[in-house]
Every structure is written in C-alpha cells, then in structure tokens.
Protein backbone atom coordinates (compact mmCIF):
# COMPACT_ATOMS: atom_id res chain seq x y z
CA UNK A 1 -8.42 -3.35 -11.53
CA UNK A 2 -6.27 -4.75 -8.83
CA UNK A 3 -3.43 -2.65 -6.22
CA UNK A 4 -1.27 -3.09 -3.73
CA UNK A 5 -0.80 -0.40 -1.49
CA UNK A 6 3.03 0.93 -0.58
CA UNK A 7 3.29 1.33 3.42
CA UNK A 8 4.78 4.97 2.60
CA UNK A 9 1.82 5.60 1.01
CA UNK A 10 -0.38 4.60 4.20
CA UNK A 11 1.98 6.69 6.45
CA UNK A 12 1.68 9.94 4.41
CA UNK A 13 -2.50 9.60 4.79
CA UNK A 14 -1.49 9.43 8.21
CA UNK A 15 0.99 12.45 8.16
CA UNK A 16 -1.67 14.60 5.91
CA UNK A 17 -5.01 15.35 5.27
CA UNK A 18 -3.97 17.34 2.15
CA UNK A 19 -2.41 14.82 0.02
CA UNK A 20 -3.20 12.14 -3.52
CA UNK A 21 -2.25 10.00 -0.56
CA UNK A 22 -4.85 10.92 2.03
CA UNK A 23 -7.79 11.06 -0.83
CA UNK A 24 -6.75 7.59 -2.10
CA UNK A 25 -7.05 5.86 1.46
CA UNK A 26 -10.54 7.78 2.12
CA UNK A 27 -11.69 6.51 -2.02
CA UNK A 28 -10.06 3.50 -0.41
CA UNK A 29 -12.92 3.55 1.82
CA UNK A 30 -15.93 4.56 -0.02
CA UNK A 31 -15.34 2.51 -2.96
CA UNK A 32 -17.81 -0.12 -3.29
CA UNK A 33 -15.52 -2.79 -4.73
CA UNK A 34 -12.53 -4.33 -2.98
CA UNK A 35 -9.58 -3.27 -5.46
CA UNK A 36 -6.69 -3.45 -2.86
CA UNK A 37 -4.69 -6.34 -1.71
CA UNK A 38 -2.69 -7.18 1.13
CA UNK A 39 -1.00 -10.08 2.47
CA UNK A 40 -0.22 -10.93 6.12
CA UNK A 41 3.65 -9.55 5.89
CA UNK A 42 2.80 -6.74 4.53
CA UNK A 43 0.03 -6.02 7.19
CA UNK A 44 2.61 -6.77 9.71
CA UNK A 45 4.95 -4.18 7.74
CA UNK A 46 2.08 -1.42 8.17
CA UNK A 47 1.46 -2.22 12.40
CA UNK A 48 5.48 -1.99 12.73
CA UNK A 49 5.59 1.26 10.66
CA UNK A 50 2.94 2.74 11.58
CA UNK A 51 3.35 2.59 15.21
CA UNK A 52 7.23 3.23 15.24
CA UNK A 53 7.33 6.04 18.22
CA UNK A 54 9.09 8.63 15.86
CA UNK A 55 5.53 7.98 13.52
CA UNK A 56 3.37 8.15 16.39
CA UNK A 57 4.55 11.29 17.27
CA UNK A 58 3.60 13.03 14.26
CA UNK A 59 -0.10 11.94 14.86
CA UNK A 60 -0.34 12.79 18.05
CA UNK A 61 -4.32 12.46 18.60
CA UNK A 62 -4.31 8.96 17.27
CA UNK A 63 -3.79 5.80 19.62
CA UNK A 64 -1.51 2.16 18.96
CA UNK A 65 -4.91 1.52 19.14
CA UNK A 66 -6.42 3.68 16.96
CA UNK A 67 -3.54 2.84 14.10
CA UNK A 68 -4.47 -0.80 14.78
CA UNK A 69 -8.21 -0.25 14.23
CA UNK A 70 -7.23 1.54 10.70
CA UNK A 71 -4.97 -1.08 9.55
CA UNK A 72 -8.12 -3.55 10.84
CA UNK A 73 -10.35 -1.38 8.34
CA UNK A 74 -7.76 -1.38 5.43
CA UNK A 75 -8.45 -5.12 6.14
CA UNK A 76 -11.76 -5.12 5.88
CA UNK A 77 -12.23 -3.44 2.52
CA UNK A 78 -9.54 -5.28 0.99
CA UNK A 79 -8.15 -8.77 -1.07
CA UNK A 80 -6.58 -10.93 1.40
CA UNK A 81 -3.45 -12.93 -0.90
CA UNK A 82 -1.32 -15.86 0.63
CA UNK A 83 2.34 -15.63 -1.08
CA UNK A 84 2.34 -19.03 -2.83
CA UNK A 85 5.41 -17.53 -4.80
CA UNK A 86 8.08 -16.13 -3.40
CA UNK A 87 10.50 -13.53 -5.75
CA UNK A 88 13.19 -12.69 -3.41
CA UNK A 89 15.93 -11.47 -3.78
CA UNK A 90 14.33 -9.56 -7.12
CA UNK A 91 14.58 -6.10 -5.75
CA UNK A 92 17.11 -4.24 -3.69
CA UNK A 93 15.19 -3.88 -0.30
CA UNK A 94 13.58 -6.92 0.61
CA UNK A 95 10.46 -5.05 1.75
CA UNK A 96 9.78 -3.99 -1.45
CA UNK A 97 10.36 -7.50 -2.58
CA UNK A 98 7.27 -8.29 0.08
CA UNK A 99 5.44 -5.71 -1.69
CA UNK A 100 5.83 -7.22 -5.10
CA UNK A 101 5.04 -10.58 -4.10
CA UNK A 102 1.44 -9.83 -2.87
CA UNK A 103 0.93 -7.86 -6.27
CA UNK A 104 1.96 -10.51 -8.55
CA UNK A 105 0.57 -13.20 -6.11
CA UNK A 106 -2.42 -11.31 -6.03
CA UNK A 107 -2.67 -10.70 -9.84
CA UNK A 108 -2.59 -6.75 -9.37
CA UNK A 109 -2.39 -4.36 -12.04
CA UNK A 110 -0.47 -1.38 -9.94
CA UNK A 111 1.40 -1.11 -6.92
CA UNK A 112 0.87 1.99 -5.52
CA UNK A 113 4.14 3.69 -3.70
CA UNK A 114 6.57 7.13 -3.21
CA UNK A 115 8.98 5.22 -4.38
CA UNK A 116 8.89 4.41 -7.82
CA UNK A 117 12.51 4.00 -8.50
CA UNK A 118 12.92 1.22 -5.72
CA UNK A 119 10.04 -0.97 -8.01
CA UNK A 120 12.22 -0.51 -11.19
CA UNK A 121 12.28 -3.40 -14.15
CA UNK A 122 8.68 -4.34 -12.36
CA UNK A 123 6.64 -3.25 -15.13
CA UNK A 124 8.66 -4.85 -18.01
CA UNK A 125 9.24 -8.57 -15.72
CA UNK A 126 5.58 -8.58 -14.12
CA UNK A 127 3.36 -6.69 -15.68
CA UNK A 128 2.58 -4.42 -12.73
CA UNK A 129 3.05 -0.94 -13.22
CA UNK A 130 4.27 0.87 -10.12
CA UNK A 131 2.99 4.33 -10.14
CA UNK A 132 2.50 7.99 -7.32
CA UNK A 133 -0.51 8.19 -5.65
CA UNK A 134 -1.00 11.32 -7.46
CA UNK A 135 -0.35 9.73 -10.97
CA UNK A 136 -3.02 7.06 -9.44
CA UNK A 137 -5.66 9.45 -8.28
CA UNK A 138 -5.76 11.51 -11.57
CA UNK A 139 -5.87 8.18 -13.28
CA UNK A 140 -8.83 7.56 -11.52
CA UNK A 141 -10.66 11.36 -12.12
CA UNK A 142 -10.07 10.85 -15.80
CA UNK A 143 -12.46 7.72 -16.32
C-alpha cells in the first residue's frame, strides 16, 4: 500500500492534536515501512503552505524552522517520485493536478486529502482512490 499525502491534510496535524489528521502524520512516523510519497513540487507546495504567515500564526510555538525540520522528516520516512508524466490540465486546480501526478507517478493506491470532491473521476481514470483521513485511519484500525 502506497499514498500521497494532501497538503490540507499536513496543515490540519499542524492546526490539531485531536484529529484522523494528526494520528495519521504521528502513524506516519512510527510506521516501519515507507508507504507515503512525495515529489519535489509537492514538497515545495507543503514549505509555501505551511509557512504562509496567516498558518504560522495558528501554531504559534513552532518556528519557519521548526515547519522546515517537519517537512525534512515527512522526507525522511517517505517515497521520493520524479513526475516522468505529467496529467495537467486533468483536474480543476492545478495543485491538485500536482497531487495526482506524484500518486499515479508513484504507483499509489490512495491519495489522502479534505477534499475529496476536488479529486473526482480519479478513482474510475487512475485507479487511485481519494479518500478522508478519517475514512483512512479507520481503514487502517480494521486490519
């Protein structure tokens, strides 16, 4: 099993401790097997995100530096893909096209986002379901 991380997703672990969001990034983590992928635009898409100043300011004990050392360790514990196919315009925001192409590129079985209805016709054309943290996470508890 193979994912690709949403950036909404990564801001919400930021925003809460609470959340499906929050428990997947720290599973993330522990897991011993690399299951997420990213690319190099998308990593770029989570450093511009994530350390927008209307962001930063709800994580107010956390650093540009600190955000950059967690993107390093999302990083670390995952697939790097180069984009050796590119499937834009497919979708209707072009940053979710960026997110699709490191899935398929990367031969992943979900893409994991809030946004479900931005990823639509993925599932039938790719063979990538799109699913909610939450829908992920009980996935997950039920094997």
């Amino acid at each position: 099993m193979k994912f690709v991380i949403d950036t909404n997703v990564v801001l919400s672990a930021l925003y809460s401790n609470k959340g499906a969001s929050h428990l997947l990034l720290r599973w993330l983590f522990q897991h011993p097997q690399r299951l997420n992928i990213v690319s190099t635009p998308l990593v770029i898409e989570f450093e511009d995100v994530l350390t927008r100043p209307e962001h930063m300011q709800r994580y107010p004990l956390l650093s540009q530096q600190d955000i950059g050392f967690f993107i390093d360790d999302i990083c670390a514990v995952s697939w790097h893909q180069k984009i050796y196919y590119l499937w834009r315009p497919y979708l209707p925001d072009p940053k979710d096209d960026m997110v699709l192409e490191t899935a398929f590129n990367g031969q992943a079985d979900y893409i994991i986002t809030h946004n479900i209805r931005d990823f639509r016709g993925v599932a039938e054309s790719f063979a990538i379901q799109p699913i909610t943290p939450g829908d992920f996470w009980r996935l997950q508890q039920e094997k």
